[in-house]
N, C-alpha and C. Protein backbone atom coordinates (compact mmCIF):
# COMPACT_ATOMS: atom_id res chain seq x y z
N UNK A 1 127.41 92.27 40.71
CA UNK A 1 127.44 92.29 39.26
C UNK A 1 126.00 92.46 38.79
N UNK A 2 125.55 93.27 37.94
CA UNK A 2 124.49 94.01 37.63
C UNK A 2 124.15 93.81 36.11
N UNK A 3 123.22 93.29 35.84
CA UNK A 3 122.94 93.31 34.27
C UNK A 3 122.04 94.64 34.26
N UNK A 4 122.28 95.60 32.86
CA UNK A 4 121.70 96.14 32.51
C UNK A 4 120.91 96.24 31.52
N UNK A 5 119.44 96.13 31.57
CA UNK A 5 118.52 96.14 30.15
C UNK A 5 118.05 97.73 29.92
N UNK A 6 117.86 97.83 28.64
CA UNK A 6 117.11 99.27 27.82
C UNK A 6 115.99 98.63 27.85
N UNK A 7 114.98 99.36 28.35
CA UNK A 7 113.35 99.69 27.77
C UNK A 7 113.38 100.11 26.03
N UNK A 8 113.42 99.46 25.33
CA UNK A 8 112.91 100.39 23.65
C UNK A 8 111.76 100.12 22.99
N UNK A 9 110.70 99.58 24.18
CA UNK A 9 109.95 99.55 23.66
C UNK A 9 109.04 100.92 23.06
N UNK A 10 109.03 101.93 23.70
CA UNK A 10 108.83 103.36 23.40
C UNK A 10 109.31 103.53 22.19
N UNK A 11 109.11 103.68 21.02
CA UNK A 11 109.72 104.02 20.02
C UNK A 11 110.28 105.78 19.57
N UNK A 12 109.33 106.42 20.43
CA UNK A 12 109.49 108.08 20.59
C UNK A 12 110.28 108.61 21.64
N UNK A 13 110.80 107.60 22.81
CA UNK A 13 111.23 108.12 23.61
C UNK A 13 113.14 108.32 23.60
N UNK A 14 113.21 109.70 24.08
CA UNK A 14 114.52 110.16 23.92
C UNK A 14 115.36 109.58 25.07
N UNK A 15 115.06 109.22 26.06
CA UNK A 15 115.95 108.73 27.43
C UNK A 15 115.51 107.28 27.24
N UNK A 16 116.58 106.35 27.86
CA UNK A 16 116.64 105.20 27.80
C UNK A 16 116.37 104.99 29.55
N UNK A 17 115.28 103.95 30.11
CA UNK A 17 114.79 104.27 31.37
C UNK A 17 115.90 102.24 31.62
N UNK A 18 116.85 102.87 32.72
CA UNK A 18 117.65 101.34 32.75
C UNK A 18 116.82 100.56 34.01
N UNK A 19 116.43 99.30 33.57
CA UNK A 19 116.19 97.95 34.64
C UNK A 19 117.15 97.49 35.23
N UNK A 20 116.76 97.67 36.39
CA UNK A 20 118.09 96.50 37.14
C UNK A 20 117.50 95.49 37.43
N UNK A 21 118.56 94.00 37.22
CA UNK A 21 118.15 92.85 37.38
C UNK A 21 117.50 92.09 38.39
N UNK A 22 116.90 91.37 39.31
CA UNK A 22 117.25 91.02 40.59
C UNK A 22 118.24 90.19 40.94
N UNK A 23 118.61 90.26 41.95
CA UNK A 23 119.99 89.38 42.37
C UNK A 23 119.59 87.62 42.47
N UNK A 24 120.41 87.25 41.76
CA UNK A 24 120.34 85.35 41.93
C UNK A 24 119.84 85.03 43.16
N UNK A 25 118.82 83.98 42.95
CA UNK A 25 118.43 83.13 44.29
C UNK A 25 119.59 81.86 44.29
N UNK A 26 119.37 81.56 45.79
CA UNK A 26 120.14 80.12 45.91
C UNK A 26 120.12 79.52 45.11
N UNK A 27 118.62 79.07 44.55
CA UNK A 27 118.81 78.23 44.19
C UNK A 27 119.25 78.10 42.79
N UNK A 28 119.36 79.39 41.99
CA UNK A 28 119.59 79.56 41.12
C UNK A 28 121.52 79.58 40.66
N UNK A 29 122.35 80.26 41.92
CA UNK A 29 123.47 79.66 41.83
C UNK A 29 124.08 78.58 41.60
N UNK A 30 123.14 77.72 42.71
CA UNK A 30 123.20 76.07 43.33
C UNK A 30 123.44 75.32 41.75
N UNK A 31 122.15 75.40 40.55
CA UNK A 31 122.40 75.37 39.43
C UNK A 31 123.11 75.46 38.61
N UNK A 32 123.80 77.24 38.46
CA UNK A 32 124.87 77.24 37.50
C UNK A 32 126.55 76.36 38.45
N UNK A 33 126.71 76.60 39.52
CA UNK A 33 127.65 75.85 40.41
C UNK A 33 127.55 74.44 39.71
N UNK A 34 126.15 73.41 39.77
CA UNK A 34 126.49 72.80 39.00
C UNK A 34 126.69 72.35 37.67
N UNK A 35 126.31 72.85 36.84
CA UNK A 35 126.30 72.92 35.69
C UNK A 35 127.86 73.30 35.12
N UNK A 36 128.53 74.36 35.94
CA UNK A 36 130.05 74.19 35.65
C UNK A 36 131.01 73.22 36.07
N UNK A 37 130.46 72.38 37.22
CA UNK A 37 131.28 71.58 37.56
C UNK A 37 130.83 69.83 36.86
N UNK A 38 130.10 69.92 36.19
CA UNK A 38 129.50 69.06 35.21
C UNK A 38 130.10 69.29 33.80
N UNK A 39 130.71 70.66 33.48
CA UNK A 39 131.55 70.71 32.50
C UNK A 39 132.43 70.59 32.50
N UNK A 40 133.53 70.78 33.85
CA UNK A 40 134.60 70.75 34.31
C UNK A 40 135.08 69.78 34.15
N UNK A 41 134.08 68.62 34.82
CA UNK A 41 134.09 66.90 35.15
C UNK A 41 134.63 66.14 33.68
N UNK A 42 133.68 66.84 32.96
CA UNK A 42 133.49 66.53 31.08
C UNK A 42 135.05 66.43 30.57
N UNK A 43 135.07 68.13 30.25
CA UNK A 43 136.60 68.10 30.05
C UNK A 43 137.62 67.96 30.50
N UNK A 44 137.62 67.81 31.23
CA UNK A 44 138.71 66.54 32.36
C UNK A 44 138.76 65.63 31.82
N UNK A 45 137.63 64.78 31.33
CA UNK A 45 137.71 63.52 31.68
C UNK A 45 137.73 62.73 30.04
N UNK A 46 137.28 63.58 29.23
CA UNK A 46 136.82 63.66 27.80
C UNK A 46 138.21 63.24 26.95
N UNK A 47 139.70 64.21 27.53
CA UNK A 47 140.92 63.32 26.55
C UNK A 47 141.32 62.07 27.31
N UNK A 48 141.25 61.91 27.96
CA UNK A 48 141.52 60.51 28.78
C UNK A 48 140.97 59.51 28.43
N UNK A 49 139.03 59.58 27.89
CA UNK A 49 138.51 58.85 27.47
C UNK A 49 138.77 58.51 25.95
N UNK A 50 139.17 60.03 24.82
CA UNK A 50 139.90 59.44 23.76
C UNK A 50 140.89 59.06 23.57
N UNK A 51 142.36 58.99 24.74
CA UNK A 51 142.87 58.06 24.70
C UNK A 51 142.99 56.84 24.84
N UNK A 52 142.30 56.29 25.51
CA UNK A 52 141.95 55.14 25.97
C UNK A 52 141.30 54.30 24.67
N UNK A 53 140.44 55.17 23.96
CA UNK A 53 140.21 54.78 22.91
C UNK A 53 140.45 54.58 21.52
N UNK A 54 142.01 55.51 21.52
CA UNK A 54 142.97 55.48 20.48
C UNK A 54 143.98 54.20 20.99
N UNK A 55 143.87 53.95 21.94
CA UNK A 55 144.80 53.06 22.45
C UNK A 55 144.58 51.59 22.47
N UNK A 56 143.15 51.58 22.15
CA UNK A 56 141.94 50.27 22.13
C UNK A 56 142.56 49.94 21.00
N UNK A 57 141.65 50.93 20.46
CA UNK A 57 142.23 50.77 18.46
C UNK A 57 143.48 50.59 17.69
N UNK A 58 144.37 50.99 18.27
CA UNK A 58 145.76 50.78 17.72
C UNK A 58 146.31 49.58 18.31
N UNK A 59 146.05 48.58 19.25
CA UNK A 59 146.22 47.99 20.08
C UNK A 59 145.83 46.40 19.54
């Protein structure tokens, strides 16, 4: 999977010259890996915790 950027900084120029990205380091996966499973965890766990707390309160 490839991100593509335009150069525009040229303001005269007629061709658009495309950058390719470099590919993710480890450790940079390792990161988003966790960072989704830190959201995952969240919303999982997030209506459980407002029930518990509608349940306090009505209780």
């Amino acid at each position: 999977m490839a991100v593509r950027m335009f150069d525009l900084t040229e303001p005269q120029s007629t061709r658009l010259a495309v950058l390719e990205s470099a590919p993710l380091r480890r450790q940079d996966l390792r990161r988003i890996k966790h960072r989704f499973a830190v959201i995952g965890i969240i919303s999982l766990a997030a209506p459980f915790a407002a029930a518990l707390i509608v349940l306090g309160v009505a209780h």
